[in-house]
C-alpha atoms as a PDB file:
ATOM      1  CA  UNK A   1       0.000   0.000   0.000  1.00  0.00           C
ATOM      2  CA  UNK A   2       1.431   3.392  -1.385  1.00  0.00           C
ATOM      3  CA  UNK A   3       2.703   5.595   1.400  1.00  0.00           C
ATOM      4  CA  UNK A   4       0.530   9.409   0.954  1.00  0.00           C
ATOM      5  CA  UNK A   5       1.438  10.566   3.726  1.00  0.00           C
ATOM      6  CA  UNK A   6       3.575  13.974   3.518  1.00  0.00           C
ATOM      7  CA  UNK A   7       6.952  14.580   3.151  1.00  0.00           C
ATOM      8  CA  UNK A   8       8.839  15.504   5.976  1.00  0.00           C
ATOM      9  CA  UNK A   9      10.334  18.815   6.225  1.00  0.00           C
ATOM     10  CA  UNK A  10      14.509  18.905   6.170  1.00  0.00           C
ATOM     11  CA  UNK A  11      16.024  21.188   7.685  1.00  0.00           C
ATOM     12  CA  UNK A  12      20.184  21.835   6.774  1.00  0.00           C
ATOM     13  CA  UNK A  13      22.038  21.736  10.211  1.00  0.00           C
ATOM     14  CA  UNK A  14      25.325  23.261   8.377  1.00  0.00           C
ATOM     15  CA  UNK A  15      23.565  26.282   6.780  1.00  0.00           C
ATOM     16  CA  UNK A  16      24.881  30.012   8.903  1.00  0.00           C
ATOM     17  CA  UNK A  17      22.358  31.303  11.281  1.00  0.00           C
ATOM     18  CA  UNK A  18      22.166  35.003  11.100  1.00  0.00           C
ATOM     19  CA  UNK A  19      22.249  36.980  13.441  1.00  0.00           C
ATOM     20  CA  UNK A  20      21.024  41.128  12.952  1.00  0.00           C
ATOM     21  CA  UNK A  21      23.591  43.986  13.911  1.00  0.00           C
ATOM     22  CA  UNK A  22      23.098  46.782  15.817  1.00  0.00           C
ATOM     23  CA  UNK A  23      23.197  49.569  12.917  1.00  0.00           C
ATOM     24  CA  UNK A  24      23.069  52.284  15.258  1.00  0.00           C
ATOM     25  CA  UNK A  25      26.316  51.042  17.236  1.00  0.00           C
ATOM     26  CA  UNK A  26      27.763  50.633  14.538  1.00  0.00           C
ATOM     27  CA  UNK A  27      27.416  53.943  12.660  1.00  0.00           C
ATOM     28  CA  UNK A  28      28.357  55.617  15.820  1.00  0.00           C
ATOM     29  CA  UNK A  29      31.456  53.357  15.985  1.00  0.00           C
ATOM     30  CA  UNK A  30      32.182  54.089  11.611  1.00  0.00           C
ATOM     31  CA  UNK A  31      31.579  57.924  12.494  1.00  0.00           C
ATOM     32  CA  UNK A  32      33.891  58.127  15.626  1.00  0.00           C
ATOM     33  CA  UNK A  33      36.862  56.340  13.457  1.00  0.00           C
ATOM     34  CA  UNK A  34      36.200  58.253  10.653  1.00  0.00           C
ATOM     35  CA  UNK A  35      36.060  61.543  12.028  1.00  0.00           C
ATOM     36  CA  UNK A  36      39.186  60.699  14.025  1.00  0.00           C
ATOM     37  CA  UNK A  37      40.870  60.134  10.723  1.00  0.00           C
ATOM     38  CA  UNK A  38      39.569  63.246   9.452  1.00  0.00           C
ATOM     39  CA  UNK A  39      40.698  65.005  12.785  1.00  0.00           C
ATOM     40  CA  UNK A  40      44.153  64.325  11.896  1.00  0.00           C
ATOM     41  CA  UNK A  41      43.643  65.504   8.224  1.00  0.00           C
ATOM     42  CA  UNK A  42      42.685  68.609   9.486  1.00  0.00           C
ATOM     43  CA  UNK A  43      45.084  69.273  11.793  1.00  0.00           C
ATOM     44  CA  UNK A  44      47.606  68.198   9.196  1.00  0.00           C
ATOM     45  CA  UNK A  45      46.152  70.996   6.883  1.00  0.00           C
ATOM     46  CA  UNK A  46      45.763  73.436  10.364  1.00  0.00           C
ATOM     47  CA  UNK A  47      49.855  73.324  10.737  1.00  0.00           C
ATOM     48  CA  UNK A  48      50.922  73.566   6.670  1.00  0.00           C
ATOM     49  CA  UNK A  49      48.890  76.593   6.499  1.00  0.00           C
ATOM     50  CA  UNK A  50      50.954  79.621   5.423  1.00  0.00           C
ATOM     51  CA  UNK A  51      48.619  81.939   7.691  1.00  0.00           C
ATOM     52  CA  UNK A  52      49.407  82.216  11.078  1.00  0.00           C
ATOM     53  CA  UNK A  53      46.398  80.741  12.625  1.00  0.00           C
ATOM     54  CA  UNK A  54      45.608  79.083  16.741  1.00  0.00           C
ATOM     55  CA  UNK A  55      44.343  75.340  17.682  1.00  0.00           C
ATOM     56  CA  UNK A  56      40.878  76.251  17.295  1.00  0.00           C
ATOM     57  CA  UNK A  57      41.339  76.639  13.606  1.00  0.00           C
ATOM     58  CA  UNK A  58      41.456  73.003  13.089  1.00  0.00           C
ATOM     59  CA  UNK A  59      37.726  72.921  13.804  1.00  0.00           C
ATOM     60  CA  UNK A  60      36.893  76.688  12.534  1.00  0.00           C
ATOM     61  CA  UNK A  61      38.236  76.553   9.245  1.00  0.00           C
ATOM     62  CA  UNK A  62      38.845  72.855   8.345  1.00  0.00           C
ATOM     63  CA  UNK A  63      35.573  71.716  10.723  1.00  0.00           C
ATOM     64  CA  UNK A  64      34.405  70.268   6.774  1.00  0.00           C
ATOM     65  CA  UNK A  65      37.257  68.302   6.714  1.00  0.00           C
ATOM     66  CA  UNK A  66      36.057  66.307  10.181  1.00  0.00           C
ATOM     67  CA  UNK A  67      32.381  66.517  10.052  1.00  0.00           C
ATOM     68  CA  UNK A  68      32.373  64.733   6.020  1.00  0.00           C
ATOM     69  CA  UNK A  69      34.748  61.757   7.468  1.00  0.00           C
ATOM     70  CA  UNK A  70      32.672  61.335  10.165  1.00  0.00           C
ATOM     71  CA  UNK A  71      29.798  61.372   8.045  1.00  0.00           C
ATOM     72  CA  UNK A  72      31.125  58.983   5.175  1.00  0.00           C
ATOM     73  CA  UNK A  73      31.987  56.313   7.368  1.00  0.00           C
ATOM     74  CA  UNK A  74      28.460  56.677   9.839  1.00  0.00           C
ATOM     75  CA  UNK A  75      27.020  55.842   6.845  1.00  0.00           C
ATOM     76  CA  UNK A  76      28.659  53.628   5.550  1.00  0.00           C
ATOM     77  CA  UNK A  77      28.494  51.663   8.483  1.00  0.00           C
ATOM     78  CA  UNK A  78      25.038  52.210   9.241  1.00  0.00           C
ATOM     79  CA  UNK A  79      23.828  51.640   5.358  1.00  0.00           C
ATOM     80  CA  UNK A  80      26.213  48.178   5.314  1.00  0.00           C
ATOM     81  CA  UNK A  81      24.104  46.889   8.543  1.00  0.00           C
ATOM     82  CA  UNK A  82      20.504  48.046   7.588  1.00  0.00           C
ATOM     83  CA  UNK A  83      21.528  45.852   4.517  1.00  0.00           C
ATOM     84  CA  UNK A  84      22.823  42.609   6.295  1.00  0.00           C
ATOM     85  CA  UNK A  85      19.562  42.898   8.722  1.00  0.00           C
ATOM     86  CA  UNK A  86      17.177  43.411   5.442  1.00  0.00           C
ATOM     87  CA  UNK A  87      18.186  41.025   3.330  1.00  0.00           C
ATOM     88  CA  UNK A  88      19.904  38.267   6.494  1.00  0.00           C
ATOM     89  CA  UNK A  89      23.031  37.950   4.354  1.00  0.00           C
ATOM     90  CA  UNK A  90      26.587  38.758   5.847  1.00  0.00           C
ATOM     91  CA  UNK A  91      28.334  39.036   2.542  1.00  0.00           C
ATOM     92  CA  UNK A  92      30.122  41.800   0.389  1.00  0.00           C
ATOM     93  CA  UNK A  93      27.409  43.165  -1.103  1.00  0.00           C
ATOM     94  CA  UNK A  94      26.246  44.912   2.083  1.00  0.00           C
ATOM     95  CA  UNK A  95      29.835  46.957   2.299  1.00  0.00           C
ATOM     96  CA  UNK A  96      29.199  47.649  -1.802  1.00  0.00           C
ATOM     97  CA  UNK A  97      26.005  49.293  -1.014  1.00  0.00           C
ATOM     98  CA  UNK A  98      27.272  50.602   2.169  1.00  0.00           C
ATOM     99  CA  UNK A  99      30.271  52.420   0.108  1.00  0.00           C
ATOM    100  CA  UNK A 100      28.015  53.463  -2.827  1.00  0.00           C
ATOM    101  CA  UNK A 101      26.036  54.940  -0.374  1.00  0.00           C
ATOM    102  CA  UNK A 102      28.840  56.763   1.488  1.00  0.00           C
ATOM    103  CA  UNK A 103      30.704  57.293  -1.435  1.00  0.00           C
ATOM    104  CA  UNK A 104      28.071  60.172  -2.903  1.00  0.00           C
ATOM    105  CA  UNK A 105      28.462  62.311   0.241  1.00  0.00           C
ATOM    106  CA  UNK A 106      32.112  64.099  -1.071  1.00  0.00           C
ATOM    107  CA  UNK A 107      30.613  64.687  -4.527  1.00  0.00           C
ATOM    108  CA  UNK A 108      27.341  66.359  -2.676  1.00  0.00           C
ATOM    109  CA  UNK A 109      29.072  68.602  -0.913  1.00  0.00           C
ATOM    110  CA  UNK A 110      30.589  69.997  -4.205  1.00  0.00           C
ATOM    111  CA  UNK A 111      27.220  70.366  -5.539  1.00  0.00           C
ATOM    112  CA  UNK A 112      28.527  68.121  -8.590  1.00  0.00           C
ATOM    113  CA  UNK A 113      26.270  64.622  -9.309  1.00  0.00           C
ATOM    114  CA  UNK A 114      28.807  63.316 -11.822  1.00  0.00           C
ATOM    115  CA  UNK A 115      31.223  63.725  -8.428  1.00  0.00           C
ATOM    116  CA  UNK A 116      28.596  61.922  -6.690  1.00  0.00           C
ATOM    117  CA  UNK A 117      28.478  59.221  -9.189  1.00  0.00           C
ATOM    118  CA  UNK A 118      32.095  58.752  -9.740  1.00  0.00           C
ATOM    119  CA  UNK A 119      32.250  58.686  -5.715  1.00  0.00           C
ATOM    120  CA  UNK A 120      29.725  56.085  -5.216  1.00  0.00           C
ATOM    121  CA  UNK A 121      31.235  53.838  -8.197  1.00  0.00           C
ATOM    122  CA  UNK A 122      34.747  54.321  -6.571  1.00  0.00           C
ATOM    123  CA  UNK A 123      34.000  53.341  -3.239  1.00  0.00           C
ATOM    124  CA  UNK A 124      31.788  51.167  -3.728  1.00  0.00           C
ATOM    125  CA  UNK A 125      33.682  49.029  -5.645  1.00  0.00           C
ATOM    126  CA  UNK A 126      36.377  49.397  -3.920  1.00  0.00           C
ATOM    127  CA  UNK A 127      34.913  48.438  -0.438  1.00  0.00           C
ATOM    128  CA  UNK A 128      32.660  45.335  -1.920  1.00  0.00           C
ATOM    129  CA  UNK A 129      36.087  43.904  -3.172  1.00  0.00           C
ATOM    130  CA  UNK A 130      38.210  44.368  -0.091  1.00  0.00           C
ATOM    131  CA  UNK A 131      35.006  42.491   1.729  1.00  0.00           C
ATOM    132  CA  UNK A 132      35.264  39.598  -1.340  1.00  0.00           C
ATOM    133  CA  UNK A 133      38.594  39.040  -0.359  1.00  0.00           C
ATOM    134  CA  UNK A 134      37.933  38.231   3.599  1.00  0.00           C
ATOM    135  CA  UNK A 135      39.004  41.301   4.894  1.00  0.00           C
ATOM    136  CA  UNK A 136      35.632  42.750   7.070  1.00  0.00           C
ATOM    137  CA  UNK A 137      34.986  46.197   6.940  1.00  0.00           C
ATOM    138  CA  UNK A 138      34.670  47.868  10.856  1.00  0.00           C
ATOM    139  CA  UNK A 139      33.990  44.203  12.408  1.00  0.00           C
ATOM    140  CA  UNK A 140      34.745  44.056  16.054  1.00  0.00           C
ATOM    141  CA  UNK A 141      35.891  41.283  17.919  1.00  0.00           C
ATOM    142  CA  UNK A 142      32.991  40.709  19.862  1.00  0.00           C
ATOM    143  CA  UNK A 143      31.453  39.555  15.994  1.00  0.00           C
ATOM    144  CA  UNK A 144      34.078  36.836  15.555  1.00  0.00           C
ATOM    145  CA  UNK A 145      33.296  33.128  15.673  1.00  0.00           C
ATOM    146  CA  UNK A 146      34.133  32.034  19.620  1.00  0.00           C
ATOM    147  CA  UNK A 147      33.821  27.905  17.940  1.00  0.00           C
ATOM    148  CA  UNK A 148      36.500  28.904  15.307  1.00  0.00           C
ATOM    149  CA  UNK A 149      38.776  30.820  18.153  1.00  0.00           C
ATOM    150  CA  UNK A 150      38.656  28.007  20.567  1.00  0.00           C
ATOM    151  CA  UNK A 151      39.371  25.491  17.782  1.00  0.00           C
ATOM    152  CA  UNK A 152      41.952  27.436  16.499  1.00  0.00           C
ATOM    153  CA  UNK A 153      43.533  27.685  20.165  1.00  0.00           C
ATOM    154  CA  UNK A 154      43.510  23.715  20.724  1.00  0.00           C
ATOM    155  CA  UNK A 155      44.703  23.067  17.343  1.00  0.00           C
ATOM    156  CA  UNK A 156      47.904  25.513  18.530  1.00  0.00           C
ATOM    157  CA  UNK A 157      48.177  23.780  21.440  1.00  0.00           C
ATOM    158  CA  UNK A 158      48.423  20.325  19.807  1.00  0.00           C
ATOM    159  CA  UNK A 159      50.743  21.289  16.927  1.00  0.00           C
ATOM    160  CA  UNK A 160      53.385  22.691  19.264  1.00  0.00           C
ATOM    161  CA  UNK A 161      53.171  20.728  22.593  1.00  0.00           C
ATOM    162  CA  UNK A 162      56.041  18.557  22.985  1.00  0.00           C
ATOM    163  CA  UNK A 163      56.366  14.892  24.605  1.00  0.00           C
ATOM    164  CA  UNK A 164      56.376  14.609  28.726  1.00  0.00           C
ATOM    165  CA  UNK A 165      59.908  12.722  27.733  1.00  0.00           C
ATOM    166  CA  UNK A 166      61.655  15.395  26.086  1.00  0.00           C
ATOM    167  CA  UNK A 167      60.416  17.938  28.382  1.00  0.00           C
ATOM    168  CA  UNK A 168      61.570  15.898  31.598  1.00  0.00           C
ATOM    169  CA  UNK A 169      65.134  15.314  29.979  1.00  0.00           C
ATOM    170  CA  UNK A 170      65.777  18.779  29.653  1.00  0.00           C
ATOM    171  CA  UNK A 171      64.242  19.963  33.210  1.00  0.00           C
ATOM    172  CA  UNK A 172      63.984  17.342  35.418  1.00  0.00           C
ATOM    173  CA  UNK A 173      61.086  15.956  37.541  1.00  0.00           C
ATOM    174  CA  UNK A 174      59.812  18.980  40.172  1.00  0.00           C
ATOM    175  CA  UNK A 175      58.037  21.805  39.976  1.00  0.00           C
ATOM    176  CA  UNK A 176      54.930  20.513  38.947  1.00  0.00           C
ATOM    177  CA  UNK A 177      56.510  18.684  36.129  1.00  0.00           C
ATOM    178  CA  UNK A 178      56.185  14.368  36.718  1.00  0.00           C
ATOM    179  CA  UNK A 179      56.295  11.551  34.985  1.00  0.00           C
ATOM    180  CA  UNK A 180      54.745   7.788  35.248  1.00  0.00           C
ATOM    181  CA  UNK A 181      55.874   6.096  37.801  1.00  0.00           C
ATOM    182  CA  UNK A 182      57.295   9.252  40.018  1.00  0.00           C
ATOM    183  CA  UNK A 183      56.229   7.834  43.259  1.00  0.00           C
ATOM    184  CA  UNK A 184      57.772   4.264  42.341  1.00  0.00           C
ATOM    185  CA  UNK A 185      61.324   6.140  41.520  1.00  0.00           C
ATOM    186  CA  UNK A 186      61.498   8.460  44.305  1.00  0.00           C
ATOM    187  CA  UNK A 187      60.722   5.962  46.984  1.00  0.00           C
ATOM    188  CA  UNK A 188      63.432   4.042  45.260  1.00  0.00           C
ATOM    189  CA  UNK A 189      65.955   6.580  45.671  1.00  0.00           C
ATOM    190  CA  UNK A 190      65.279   7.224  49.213  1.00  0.00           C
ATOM    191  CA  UNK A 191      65.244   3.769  50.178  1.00  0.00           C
ATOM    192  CA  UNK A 192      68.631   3.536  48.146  1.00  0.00           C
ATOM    193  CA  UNK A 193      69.919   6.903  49.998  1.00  0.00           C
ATOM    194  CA  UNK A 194      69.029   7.279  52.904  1.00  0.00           C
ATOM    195  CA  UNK A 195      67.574   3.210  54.382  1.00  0.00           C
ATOM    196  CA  UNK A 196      64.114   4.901  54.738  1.00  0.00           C
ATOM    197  CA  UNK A 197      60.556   3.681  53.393  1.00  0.00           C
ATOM    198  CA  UNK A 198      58.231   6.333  52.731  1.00  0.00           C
ATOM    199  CA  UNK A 199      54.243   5.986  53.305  1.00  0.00           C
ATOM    200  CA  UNK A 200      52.418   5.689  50.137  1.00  0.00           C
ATOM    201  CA  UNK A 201      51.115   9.116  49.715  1.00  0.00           C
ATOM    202  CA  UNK A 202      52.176  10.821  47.060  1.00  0.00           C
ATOM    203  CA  UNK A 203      54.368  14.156  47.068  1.00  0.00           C
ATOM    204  CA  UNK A 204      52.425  16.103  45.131  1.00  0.00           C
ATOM    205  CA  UNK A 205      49.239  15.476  46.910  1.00  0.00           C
ATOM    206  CA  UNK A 206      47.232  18.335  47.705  1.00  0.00           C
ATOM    207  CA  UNK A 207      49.669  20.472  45.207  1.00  0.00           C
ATOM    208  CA  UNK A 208      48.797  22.021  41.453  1.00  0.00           C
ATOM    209  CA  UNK A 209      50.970  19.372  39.766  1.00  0.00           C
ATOM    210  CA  UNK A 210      50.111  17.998  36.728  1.00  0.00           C
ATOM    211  CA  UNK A 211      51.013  14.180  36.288  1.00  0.00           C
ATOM    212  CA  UNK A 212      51.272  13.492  32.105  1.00  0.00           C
ATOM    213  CA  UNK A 213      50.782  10.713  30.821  1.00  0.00           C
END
């Protein structure tokens, strides 16, 4: 008798989970960098200047200079994560958009839309292929895999441990450092020494030493 019953659903265990960004943190995180950036631009331009002109001329005269950086990468930050939460993709298209997006503010504030266009192409190009490549664009830490870290860390640890034996010939047994069969050995050698026969408890009981295998 034919089986009509329906299909069960499958799910795919291996496919990414997504998980949404907090646009606002992060455009105030783009726009802080940025406008640090363009901070130092403008006090760059502040001290070359031929007039003879105080601190607060950094902000006075080249305040543009900060407020645009700041602005270009607010945006682009915030524009790349609206677009990973929209569309629930983590990929380089976000930072293209993100950068097209951004990349229209200089031209703007010329008052020139073939500036705007060439700026948006430019960076937005530019910024979708750096992200192709597996280089994030303003990715904290906090955003990295912890699985891939600890994995990475164990796989260290096993690639460059070396064996109890060679580590014992070089330092000796002691300080938290002993071998199979310590106990056997050193109740040998003070038998052998000094006539005496120890309890069985071992030395490092109650201690932080590590017995390897």
């Amino acid at each position: 008798m034919a089986d009509h019953s329906e299909p069960k659903q499958t799910y795919d265990v291996d496919a990414a989970v997504y998980h949404p960004k907090d646009a606002l943190g992060l455009s105030l995180r783009g726009g802080t960098l940025a406008g640090a950036a363009g901070l130092f631009l403008a006090s760059v331009q502040n001290t070359v200047t031929k007039e003879n002109v105080g601190f607060f001329s950094v902000f006075s005269r080249f305040g543009s200079t900060i407020g645009l950086f700041a602005a270009v990468g607010g945006t682009f930050a915030f524009t790349s994560a609206a677009s990973a939460n929209l569309r629930e993709k983590d990929d380089f298209w976000n930072h293209g958009i993100g950068g097209a997006l951004a990349g229209t503010l200089p031209g703007l504030t010329k008052r020139s839309m073939p500036a705007a266009m060439g700026g948006a192409f430019a960076l937005g190009v530019s910024l979708a292929a750096v992200s192709y490549t597996g280089h994030s664009i303003f990715q904290s830490a906090s955003e990295e895999s912890l699985s891939d870290r600890a994995t990475y860390k164990e796989d260290s640890k096993a690639r460059y441990r070396r064996p109890i034996n060679e580590t014992i010939n070089e330092l000796g047994e002691g300080r938290g450092i002993y071998g199979p069969g310590y106990e056997e050995r050193r109740r040998q050698r003070i038998k052998e020494r000094y006539g005496i026969d120890v309890n069985n408890q071992p030395y490092y009981a109650g201690t932080s030493a590590v017995v390897a295998d």
